[in-house]
Protein backbone atom coordinates (compact mmCIF):
# COMPACT_ATOMS: atom_id res chain seq x y z
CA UNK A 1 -55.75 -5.14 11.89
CA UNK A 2 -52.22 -5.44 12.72
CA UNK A 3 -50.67 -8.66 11.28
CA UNK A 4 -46.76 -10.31 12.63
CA UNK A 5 -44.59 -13.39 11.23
CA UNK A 6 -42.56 -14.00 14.60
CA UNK A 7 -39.98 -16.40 14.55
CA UNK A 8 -37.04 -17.81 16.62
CA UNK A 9 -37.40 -18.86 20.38
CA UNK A 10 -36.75 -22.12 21.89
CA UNK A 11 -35.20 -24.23 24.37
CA UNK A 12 -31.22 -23.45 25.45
CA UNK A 13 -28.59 -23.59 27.43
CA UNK A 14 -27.33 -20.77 30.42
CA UNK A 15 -25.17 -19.09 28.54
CA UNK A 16 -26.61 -19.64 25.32
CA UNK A 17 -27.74 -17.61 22.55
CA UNK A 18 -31.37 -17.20 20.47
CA UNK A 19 -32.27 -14.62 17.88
CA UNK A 20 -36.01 -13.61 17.65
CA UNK A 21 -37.38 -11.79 14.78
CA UNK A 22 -40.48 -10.16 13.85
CA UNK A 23 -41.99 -8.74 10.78
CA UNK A 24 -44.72 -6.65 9.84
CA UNK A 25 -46.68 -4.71 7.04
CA UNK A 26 -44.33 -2.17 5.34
CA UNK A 27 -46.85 1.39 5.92
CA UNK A 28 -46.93 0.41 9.46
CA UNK A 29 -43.33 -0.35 9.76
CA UNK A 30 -41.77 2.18 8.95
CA UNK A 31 -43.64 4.73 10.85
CA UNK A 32 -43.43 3.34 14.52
CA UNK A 33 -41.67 1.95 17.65
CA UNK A 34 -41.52 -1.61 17.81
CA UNK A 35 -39.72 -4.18 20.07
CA UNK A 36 -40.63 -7.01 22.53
CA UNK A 37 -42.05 -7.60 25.66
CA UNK A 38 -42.09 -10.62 27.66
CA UNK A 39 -43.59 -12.10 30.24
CA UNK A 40 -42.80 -15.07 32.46
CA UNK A 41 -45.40 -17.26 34.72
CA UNK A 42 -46.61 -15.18 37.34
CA UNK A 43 -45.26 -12.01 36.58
CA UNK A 44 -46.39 -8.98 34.85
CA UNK A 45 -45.80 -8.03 30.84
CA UNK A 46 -42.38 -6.08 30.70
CA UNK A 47 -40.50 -4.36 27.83
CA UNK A 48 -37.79 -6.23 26.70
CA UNK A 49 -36.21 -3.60 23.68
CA UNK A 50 -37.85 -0.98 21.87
CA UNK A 51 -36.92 0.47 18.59
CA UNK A 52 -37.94 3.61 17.18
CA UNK A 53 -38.38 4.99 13.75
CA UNK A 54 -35.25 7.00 14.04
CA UNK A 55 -33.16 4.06 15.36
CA UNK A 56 -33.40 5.27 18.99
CA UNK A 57 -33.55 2.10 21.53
CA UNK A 58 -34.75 1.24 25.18
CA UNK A 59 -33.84 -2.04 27.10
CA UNK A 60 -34.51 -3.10 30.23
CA UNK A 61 -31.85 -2.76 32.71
CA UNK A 62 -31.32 -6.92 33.03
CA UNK A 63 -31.30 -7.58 29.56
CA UNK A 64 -28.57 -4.53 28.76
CA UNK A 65 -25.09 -5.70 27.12
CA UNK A 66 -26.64 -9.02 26.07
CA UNK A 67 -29.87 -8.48 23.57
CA UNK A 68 -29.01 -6.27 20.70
CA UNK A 69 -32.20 -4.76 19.13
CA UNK A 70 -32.06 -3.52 15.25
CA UNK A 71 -34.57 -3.26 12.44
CA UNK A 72 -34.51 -3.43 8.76
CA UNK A 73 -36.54 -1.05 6.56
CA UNK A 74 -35.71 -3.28 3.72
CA UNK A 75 -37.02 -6.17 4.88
CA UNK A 76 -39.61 -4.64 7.23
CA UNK A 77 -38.61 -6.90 10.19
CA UNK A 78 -36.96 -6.22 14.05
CA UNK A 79 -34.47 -8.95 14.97
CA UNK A 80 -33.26 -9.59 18.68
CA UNK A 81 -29.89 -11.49 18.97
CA UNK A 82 -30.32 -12.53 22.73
CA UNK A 83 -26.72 -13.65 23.93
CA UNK A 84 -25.46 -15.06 27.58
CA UNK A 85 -29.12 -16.11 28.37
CA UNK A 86 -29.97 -16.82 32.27
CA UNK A 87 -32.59 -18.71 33.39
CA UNK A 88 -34.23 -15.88 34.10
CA UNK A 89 -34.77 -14.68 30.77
CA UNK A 90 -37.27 -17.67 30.49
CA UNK A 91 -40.76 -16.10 29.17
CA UNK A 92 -43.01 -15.78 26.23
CA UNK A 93 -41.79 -13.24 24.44
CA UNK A 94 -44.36 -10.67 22.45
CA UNK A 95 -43.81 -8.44 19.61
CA UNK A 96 -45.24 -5.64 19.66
CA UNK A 97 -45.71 -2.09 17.57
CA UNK A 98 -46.91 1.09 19.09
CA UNK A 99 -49.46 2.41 16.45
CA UNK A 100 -51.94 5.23 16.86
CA UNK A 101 -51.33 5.68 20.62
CA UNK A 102 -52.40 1.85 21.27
CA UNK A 103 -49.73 -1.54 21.06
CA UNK A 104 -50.06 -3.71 19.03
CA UNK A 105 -49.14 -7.64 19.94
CA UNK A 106 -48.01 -10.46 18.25
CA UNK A 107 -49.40 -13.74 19.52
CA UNK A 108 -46.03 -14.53 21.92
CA UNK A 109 -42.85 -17.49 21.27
CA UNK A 110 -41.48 -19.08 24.28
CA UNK A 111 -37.95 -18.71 25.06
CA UNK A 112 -36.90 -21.55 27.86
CA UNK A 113 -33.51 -21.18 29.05
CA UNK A 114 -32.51 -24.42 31.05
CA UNK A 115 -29.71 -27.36 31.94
């Protein structure tokens, strides 16, 4: 079993800024893709950022030149600084790890961007 310590998420501003991260177990880590996906009431999961073992990422097209996805071997964890956040970025947010041709998903942290 797959085990994740998600943090960050919340409630802010247009224009704002959040940073999610997301740890896992160290074999696991460092062997895999891992990244976000969100989804928002009504609408289907969708990737967020992806990032692989050899530091290659993937973003969707809306979220490109505003989230900023990295990991740390060190500390095992994937961070997301999310900056300029729309209303539309409003979701629950999942981490996720591709392992052994199957994801892997964290249990979600809502990100609410509103006035």
């Amino acid at each position: 079993q797959v085990q994740f310590v998600e943090s960050g998420g919340g409630l802010v501003q247009p224009g704002g800024s959040l940073r999610l991260s997301c740890a896992t177990s160290r074999r696991i880590f460092s062997a895999n893709v891992m990244g976000w996906y969100r989804q928002a009431p009504g609408k289907q999961r969708e990737l967020v950022a992806s990032i692989g073992s050899n530091e290659h990422t993937n973003y969707a097209d809306s979220v490109k030149g505003r989230f900023t996805i990295s990991r740390d071997n060190a500390e095992n964890t994937v961070y997301l600084p999310m900056n300029n956040l729309k209303p539309e970025d409003t979701a629950v947010y999942y981490c996720y790890i591709y392992l052994t041709g199957t994801n892997y998903w964290g249990r979600g942290t809502q990100v609410t961007v509103s006035s």
